[in-house]
C-alpha atoms as a PDB file:
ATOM      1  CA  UNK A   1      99.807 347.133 119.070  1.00  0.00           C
ATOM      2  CA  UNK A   2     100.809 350.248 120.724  1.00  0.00           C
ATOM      3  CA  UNK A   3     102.336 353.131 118.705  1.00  0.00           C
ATOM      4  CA  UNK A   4     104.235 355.963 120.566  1.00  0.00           C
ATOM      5  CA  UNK A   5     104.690 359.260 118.752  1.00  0.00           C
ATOM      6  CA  UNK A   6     108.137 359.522 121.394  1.00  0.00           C
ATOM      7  CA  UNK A   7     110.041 357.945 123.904  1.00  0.00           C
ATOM      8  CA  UNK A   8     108.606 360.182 126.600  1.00  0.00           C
ATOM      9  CA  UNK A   9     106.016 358.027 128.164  1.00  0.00           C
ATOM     10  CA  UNK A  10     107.753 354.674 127.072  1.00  0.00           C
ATOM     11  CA  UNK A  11     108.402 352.095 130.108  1.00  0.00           C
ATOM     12  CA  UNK A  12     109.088 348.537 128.580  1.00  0.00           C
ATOM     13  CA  UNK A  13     111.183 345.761 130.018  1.00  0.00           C
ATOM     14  CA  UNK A  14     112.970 342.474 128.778  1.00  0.00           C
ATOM     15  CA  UNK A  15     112.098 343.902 124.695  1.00  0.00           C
ATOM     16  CA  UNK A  16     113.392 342.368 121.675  1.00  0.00           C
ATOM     17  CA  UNK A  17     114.538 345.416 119.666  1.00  0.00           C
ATOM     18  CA  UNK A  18     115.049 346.666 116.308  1.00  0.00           C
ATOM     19  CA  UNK A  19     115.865 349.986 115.002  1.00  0.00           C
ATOM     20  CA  UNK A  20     115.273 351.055 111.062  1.00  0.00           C
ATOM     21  CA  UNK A  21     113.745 353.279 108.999  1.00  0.00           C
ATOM     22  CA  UNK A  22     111.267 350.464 107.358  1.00  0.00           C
ATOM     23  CA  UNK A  23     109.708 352.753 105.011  1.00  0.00           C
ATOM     24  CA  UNK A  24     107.299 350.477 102.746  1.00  0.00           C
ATOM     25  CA  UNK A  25     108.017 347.112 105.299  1.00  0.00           C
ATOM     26  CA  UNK A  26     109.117 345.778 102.282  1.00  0.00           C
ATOM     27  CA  UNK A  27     110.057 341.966 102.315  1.00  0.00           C
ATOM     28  CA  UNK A  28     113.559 342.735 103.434  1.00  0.00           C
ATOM     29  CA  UNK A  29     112.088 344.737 106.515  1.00  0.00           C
ATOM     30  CA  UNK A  30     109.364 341.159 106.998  1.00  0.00           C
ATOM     31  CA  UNK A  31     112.415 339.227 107.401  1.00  0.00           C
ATOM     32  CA  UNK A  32     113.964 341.022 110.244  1.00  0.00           C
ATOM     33  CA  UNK A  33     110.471 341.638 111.748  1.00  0.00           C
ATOM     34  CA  UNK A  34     109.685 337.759 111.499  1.00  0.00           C
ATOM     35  CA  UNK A  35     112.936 336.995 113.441  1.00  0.00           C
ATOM     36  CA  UNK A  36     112.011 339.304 115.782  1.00  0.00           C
ATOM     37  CA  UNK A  37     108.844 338.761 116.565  1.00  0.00           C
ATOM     38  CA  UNK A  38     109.267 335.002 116.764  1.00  0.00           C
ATOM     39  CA  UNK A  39     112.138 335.299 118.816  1.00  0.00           C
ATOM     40  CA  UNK A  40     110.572 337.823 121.554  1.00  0.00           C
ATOM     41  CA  UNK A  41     107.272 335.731 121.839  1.00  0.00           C
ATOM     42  CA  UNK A  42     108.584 332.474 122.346  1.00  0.00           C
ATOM     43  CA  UNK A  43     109.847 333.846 125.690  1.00  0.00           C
ATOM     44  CA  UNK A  44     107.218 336.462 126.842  1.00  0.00           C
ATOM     45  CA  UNK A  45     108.711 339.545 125.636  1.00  0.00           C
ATOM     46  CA  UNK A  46     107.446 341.963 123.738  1.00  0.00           C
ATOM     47  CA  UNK A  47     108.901 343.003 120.063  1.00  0.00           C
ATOM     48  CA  UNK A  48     109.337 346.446 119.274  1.00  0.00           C
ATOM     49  CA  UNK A  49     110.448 349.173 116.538  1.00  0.00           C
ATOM     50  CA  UNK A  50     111.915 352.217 116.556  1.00  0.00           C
ATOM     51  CA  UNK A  51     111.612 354.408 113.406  1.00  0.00           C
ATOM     52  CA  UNK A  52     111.870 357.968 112.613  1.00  0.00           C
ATOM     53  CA  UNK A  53     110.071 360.421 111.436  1.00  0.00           C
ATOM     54  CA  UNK A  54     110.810 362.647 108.998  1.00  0.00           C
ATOM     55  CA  UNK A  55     113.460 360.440 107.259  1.00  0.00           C
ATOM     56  CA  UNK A  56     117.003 361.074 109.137  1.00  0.00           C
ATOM     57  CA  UNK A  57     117.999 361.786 104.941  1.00  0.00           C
ATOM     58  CA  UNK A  58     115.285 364.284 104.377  1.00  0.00           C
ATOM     59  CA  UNK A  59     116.362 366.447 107.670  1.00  0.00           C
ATOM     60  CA  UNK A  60     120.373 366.430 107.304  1.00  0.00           C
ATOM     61  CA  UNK A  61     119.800 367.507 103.300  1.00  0.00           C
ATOM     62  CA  UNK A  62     120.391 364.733 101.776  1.00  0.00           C
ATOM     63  CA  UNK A  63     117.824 364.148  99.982  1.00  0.00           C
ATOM     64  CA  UNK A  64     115.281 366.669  98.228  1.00  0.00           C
ATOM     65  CA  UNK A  65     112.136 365.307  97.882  1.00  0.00           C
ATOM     66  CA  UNK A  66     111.047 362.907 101.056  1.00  0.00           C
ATOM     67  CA  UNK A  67     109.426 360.516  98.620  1.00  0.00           C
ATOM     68  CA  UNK A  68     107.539 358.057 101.038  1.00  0.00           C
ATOM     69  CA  UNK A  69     106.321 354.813 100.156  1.00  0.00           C
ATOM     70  CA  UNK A  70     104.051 354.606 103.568  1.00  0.00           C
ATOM     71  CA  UNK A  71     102.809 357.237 106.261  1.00  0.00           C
ATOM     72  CA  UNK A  72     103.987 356.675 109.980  1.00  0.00           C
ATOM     73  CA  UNK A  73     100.668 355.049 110.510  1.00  0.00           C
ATOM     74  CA  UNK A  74     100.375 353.103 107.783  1.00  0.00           C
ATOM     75  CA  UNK A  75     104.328 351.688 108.801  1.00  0.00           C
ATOM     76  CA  UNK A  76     103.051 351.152 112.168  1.00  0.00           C
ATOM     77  CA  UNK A  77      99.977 349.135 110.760  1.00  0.00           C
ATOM     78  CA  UNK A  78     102.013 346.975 108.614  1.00  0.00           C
ATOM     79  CA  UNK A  79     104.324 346.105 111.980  1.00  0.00           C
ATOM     80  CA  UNK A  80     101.392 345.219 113.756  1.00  0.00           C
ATOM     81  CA  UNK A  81     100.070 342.685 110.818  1.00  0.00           C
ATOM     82  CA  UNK A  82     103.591 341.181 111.185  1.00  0.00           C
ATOM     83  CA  UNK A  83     103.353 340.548 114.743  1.00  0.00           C
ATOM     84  CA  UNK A  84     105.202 344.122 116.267  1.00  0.00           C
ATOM     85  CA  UNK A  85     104.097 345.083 119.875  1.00  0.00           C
ATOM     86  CA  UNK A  86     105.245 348.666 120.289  1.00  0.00           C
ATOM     87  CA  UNK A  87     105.594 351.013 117.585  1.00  0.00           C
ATOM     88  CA  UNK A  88     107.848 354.086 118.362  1.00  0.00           C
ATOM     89  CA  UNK A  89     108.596 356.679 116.186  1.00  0.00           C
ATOM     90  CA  UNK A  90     111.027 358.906 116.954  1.00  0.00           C
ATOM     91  CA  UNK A  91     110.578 362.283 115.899  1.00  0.00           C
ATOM     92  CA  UNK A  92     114.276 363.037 114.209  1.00  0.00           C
ATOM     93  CA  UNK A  93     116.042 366.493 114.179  1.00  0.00           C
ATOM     94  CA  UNK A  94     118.548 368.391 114.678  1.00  0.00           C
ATOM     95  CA  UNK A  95     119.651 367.203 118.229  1.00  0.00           C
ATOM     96  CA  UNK A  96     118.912 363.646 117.918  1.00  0.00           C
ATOM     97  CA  UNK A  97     121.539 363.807 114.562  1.00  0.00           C
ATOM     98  CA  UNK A  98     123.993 365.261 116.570  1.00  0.00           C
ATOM     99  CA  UNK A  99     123.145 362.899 119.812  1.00  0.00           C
ATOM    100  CA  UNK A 100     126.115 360.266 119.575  1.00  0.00           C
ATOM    101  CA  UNK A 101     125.654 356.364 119.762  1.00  0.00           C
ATOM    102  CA  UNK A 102     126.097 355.758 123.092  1.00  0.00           C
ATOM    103  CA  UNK A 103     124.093 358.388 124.673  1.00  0.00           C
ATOM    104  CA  UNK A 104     121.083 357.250 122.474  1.00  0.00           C
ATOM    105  CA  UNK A 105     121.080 353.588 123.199  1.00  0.00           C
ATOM    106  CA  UNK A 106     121.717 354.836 127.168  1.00  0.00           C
ATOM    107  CA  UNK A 107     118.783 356.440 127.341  1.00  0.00           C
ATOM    108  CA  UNK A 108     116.848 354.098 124.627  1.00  0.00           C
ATOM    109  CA  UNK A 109     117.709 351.373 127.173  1.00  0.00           C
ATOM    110  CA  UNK A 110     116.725 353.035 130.533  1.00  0.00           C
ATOM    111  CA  UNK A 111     113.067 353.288 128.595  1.00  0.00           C
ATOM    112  CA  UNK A 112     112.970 349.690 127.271  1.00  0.00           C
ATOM    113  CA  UNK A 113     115.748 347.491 129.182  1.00  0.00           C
ATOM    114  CA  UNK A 114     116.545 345.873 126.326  1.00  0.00           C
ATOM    115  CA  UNK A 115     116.959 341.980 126.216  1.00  0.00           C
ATOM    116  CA  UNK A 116     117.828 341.694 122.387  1.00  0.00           C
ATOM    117  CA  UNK A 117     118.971 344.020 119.534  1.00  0.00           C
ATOM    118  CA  UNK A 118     118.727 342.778 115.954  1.00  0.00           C
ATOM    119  CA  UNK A 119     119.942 345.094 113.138  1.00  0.00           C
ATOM    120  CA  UNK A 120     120.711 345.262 109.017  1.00  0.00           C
ATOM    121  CA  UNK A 121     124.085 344.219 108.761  1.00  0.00           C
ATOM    122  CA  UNK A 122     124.844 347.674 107.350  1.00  0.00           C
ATOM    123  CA  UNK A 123     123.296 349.209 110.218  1.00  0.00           C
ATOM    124  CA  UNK A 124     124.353 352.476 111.914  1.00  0.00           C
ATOM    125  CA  UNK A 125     122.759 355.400 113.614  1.00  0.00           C
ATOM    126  CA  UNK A 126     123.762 358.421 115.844  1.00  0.00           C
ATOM    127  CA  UNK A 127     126.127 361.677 114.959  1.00  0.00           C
ATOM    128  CA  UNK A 128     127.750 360.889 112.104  1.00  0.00           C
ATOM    129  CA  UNK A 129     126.301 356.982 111.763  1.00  0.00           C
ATOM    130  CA  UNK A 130     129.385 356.123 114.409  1.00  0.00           C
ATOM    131  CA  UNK A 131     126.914 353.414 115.969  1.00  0.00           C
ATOM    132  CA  UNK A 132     127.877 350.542 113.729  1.00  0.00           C
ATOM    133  CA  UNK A 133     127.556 347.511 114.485  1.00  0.00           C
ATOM    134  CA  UNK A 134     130.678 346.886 115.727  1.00  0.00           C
ATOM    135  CA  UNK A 135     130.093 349.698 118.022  1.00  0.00           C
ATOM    136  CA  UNK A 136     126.975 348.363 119.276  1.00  0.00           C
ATOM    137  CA  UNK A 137     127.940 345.426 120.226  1.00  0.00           C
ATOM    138  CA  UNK A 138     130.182 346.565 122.281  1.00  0.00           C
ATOM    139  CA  UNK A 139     127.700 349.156 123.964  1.00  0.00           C
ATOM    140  CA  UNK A 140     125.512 345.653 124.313  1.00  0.00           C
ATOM    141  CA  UNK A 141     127.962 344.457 126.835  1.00  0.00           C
ATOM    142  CA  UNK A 142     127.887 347.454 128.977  1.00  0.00           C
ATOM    143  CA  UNK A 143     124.225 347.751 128.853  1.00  0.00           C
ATOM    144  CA  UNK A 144     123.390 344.273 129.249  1.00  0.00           C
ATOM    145  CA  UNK A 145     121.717 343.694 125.644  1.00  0.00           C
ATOM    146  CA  UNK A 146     122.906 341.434 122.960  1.00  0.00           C
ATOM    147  CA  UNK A 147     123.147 342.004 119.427  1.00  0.00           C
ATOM    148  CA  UNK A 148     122.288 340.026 116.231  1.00  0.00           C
ATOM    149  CA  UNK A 149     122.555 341.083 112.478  1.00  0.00           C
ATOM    150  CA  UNK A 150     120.317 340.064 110.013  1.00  0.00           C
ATOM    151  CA  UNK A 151     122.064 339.652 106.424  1.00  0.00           C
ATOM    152  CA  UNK A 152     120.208 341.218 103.385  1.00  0.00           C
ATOM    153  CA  UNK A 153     117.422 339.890 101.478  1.00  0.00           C
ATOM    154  CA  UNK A 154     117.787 339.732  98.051  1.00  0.00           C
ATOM    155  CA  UNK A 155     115.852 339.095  95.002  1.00  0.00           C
ATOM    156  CA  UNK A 156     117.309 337.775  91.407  1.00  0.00           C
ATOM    157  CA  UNK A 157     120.699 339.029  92.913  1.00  0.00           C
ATOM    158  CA  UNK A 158     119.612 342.528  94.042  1.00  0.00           C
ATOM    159  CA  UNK A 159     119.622 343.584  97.689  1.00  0.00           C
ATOM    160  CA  UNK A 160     115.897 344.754  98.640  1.00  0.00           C
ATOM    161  CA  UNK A 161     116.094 347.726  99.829  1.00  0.00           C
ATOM    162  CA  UNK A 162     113.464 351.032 100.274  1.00  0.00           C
ATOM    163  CA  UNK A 163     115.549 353.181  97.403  1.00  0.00           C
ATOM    164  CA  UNK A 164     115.274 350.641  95.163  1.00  0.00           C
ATOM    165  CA  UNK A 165     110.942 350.589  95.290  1.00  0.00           C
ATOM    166  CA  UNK A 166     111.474 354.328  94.757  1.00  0.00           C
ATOM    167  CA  UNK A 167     113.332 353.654  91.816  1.00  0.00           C
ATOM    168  CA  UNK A 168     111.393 351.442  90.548  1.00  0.00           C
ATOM    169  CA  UNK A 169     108.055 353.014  91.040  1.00  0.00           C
ATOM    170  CA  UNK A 170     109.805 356.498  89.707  1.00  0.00           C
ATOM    171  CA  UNK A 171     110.127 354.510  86.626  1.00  0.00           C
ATOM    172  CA  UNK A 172     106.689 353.437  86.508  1.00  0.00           C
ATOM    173  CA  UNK A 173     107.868 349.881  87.016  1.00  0.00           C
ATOM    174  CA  UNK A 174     105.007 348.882  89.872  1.00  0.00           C
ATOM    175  CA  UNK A 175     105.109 345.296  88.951  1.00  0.00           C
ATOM    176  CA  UNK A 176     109.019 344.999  90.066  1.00  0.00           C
ATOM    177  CA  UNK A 177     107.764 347.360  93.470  1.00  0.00           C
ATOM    178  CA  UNK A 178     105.127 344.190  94.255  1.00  0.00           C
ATOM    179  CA  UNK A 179     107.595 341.838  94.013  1.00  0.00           C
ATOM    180  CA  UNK A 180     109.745 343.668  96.058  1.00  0.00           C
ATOM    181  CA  UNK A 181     107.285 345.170  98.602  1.00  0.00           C
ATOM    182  CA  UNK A 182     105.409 341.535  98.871  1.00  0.00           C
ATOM    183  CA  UNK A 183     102.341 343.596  98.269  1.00  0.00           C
ATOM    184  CA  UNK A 184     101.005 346.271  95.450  1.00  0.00           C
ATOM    185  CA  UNK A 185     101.973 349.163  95.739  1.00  0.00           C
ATOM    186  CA  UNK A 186      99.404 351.527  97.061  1.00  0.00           C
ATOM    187  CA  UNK A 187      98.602 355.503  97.719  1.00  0.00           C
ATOM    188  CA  UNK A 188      95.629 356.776  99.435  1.00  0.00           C
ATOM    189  CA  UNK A 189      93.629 359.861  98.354  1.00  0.00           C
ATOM    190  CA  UNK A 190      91.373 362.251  99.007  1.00  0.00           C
ATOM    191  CA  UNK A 191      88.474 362.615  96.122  1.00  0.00           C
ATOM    192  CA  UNK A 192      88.222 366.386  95.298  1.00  0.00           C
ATOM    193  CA  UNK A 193      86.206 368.358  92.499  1.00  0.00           C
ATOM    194  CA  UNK A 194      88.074 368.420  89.396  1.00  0.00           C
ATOM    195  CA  UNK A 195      87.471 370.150  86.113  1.00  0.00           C
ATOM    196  CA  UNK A 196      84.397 367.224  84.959  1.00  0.00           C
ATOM    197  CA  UNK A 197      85.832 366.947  82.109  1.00  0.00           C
ATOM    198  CA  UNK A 198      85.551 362.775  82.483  1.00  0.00           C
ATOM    199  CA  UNK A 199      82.209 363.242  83.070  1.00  0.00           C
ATOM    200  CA  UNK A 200      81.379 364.924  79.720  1.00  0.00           C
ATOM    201  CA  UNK A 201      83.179 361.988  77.684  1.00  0.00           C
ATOM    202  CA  UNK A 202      81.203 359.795  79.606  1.00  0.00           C
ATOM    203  CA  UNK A 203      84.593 358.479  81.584  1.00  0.00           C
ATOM    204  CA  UNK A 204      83.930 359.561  84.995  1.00  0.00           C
ATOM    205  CA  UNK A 205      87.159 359.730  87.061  1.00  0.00           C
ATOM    206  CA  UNK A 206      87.868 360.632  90.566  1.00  0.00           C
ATOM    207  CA  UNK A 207      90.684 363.552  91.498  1.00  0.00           C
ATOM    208  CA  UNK A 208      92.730 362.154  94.527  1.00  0.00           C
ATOM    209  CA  UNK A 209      94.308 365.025  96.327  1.00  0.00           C
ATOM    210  CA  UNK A 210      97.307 363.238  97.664  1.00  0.00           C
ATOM    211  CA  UNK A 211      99.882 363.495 100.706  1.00  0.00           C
ATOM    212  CA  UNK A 212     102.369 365.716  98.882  1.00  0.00           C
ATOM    213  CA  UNK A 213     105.287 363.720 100.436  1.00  0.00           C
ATOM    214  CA  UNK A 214     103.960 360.364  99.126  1.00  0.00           C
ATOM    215  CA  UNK A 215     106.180 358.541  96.254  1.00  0.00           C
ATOM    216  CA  UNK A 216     103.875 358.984  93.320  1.00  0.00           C
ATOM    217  CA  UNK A 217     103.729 356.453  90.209  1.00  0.00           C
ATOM    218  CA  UNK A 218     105.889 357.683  86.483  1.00  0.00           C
ATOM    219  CA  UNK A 219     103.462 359.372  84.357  1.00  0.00           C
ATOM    220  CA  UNK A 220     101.365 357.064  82.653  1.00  0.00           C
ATOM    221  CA  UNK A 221      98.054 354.779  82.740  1.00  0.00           C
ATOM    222  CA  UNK A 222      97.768 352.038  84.940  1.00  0.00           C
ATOM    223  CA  UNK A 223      95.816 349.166  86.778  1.00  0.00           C
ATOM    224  CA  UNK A 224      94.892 349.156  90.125  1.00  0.00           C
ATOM    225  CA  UNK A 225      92.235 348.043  92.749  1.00  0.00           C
ATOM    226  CA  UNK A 226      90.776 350.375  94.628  1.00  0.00           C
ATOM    227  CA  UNK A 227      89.085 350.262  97.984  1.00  0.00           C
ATOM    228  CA  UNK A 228      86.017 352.724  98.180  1.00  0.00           C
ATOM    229  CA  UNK A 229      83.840 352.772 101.626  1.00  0.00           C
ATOM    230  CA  UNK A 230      84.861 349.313 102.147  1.00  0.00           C
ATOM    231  CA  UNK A 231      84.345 348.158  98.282  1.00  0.00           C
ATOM    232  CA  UNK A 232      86.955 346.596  96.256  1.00  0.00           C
ATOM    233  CA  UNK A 233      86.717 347.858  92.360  1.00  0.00           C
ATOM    234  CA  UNK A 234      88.280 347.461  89.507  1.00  0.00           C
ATOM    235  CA  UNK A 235      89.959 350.549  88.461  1.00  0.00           C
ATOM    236  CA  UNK A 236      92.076 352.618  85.496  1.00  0.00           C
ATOM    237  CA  UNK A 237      94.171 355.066  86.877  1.00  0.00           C
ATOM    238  CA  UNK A 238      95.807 358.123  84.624  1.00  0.00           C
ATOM    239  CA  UNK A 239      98.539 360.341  86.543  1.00  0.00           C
ATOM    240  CA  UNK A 240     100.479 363.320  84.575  1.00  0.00           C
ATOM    241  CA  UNK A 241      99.515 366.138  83.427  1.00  0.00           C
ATOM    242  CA  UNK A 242      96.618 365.396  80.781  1.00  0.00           C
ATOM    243  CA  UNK A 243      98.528 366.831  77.552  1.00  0.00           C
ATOM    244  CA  UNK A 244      95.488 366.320  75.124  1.00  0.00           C
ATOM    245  CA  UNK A 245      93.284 368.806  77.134  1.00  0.00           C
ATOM    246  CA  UNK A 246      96.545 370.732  78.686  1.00  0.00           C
ATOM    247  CA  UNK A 247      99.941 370.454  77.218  1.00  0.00           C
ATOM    248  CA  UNK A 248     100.904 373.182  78.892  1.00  0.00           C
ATOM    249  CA  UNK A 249     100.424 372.532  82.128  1.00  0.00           C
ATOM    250  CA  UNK A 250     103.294 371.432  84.715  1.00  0.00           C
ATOM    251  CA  UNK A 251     100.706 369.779  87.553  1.00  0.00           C
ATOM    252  CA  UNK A 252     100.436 366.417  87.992  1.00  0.00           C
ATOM    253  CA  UNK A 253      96.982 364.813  88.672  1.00  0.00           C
ATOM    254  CA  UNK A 254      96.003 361.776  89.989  1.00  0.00           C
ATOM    255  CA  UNK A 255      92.319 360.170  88.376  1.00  0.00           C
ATOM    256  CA  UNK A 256      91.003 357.269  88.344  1.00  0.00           C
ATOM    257  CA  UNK A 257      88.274 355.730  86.446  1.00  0.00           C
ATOM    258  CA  UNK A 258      86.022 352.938  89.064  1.00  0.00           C
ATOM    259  CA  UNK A 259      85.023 350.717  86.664  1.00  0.00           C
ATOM    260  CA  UNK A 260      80.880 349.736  87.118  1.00  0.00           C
ATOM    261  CA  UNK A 261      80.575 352.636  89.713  1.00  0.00           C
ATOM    262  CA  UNK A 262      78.987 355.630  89.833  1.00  0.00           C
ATOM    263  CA  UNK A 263      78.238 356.506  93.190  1.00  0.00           C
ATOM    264  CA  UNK A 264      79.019 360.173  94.729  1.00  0.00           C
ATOM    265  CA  UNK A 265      82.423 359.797  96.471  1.00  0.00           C
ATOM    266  CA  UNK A 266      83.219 363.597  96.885  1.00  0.00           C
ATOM    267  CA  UNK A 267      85.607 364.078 100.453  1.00  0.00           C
ATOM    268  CA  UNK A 268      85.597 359.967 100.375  1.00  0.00           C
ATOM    269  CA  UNK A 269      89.352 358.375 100.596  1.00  0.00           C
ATOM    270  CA  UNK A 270      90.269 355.933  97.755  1.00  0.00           C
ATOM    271  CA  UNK A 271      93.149 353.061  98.234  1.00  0.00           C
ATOM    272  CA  UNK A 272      94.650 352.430  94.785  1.00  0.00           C
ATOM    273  CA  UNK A 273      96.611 348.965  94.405  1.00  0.00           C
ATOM    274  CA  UNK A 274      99.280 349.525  91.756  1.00  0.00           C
ATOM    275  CA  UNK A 275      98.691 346.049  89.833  1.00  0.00           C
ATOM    276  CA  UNK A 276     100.291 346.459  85.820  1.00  0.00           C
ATOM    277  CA  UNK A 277     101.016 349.841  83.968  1.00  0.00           C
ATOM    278  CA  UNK A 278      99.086 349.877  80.491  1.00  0.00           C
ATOM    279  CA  UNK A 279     100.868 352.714  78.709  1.00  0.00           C
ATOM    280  CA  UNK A 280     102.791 356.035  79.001  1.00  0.00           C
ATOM    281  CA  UNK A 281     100.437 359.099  78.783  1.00  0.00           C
ATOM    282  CA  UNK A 282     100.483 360.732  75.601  1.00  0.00           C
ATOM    283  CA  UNK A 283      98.776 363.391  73.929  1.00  0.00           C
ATOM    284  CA  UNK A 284      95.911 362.443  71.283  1.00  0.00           C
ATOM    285  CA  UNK A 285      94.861 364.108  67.954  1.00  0.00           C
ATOM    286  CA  UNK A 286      91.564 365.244  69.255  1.00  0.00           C
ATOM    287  CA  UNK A 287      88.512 364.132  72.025  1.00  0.00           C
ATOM    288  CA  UNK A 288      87.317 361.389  69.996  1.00  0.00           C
ATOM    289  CA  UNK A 289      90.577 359.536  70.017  1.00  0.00           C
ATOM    290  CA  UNK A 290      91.124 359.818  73.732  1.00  0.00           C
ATOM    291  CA  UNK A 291      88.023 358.274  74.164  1.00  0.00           C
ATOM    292  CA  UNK A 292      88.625 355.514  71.772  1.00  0.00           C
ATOM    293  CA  UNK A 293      91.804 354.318  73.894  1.00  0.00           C
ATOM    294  CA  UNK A 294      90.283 354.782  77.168  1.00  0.00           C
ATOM    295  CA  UNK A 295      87.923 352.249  76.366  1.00  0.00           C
ATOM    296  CA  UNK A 296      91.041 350.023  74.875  1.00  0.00           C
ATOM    297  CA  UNK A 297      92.926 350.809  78.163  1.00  0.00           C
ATOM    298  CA  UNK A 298      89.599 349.444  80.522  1.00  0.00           C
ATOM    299  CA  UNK A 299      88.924 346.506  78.136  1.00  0.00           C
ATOM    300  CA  UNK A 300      93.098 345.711  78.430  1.00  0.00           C
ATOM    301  CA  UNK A 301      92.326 346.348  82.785  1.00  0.00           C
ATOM    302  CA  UNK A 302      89.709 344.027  82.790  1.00  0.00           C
ATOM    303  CA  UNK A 303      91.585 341.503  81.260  1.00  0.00           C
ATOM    304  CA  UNK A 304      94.632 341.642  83.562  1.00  0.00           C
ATOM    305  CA  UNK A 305      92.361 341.561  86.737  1.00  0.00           C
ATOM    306  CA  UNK A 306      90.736 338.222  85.423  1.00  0.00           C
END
């Protein structure tokens, strides 16, 4: 797979196209991607994506916090485990949200001479979204592309859709984000010194300095799997703000405890699999009680990763 940062040093010909945001590649995203990539390879073509970066929501003001559910390159690796070819994505700003429809897909097409465009069937893009569908079918037949729409995927009557995970994992509801995503939910971190307090309660846990834009679990204890220097481990994981030792304190940590482990990971990079939340956090009567549920919480982990 080839991921492109821009369209400057692009030169594709006959592609199979489709345009999208795909933040998480949830199962709704597999679906067009499957279409795609099935379609373009059973005649020689390659499949590709175009997706943006930052979020086209995040840059007009629309929404506040970015809240992303994968990195660029962790969107482009999920692509290319689905089959995707080329992996462009498009810086977005200020001129390409005031670049109109048809000048976009001009100049997308002079780059990739595009055979086939599939789309949501809610799709739309350029200044002020006037590239619907409707539009761009009609910009297909002067450009020599043709257009299909791919209807939404839903689950138990709810249309999949990115906004949605975030809901769901805002609520602490990771189970639901699985289902939806066709995958735990994960995060990656960087393990930094923290305080040791873990360590003298004989709970060792591991800091994860995180991407500051990444969509971060509801405050509470939960099960994951982690991946550790290319180990898989059991693991408890405790993000909020630690209210028995500080219930003052407005930052939100990320910790988890690698159950059977006790190798040195400082400056390592932890994977954590969002499998089952245990609990909310709450604040304890004293040291001793913490400890007392901890244990409860790993013997409960255990149990739901057997």
């Amino acid at each position: 797979m080839q991921h492109y940062r821009s369209l400057e040093n692009v030169h594709l010909h006959n592609v199979w196209l489709t345009i999208g945001q795909f933040d998480g590649v949830h199962r709704g995203h597999q679906e067009i991607i499957r279409k795609l990539t099935d379609g373009a390879h059973a005649v020689q073509s390659p499949a590709a994506v175009i997706t943006f970066f930052p979020h086209p929501a995040v840059v007009l003001g629309k929404r506040v916090k970015p809240a992303y559910l994968t990195t660029p390159d962790e969107r482009a690796f999920l692509l290319a485990d689905l089959g995707v070819d080329v992996v462009i994505t498009h810086p977005f700003d200020s001129l390409v949200a005031t670049t109109s429809a048809q000048d976009f897909m001009t100049n997308l097409n002079t780059k990739l001479d595009i055979d086939q465009l599939m789309v949501g069937y809610d799709f739309a893009l350029g200044r002020d979204r006037a590239g619907d569908v409707e539009t761009l079918i009609a910009l297909g037949e002067q450009l020599d592309y043709t257009v299909t729409t791919i209807s939404p995927f839903e689950i138990d009557g709810e249309v999949i859709s990115s906004s949605l995970i975030r809901k769901s994992i805002f609520a602490g509801q990771v189970e639901k984000a699985a289902q939806l995503l066709g995958r735990a939910y994960r995060i990656n971190g960087e393990v930094v010194p923290g305080d040791g307090r873990g360590s003298t309660i004989g709970i060792p846990t591991a800091n994860l300095k995180m991407w500051r834009d990444r969509a971060i679990p509801a405050a509470g204890v939960y099960v994951c799997r982690a991946q550790v220097n290319g180990k898989t481990l059991d693991a408890v994981t405790n993000i909020g703000i630690r209210p028995t030792f500080d219930p003052q304190s407005e930052l939100t940590w990320v910790e988890t405890h690698l159950l059977d482990f006790s190798e040195n990971i400082y400056g390592q990079e932890i994977q954590l699999n969002f499998i089952a939340r245990l609990r909310d956090e709450q604040r304890f009567p004293d040291i001793q009680s913490l400890v007392e549920q901890i244990h409860k919480d790993i013997e409960l982990a255990r149990n739901t990763l057997n």
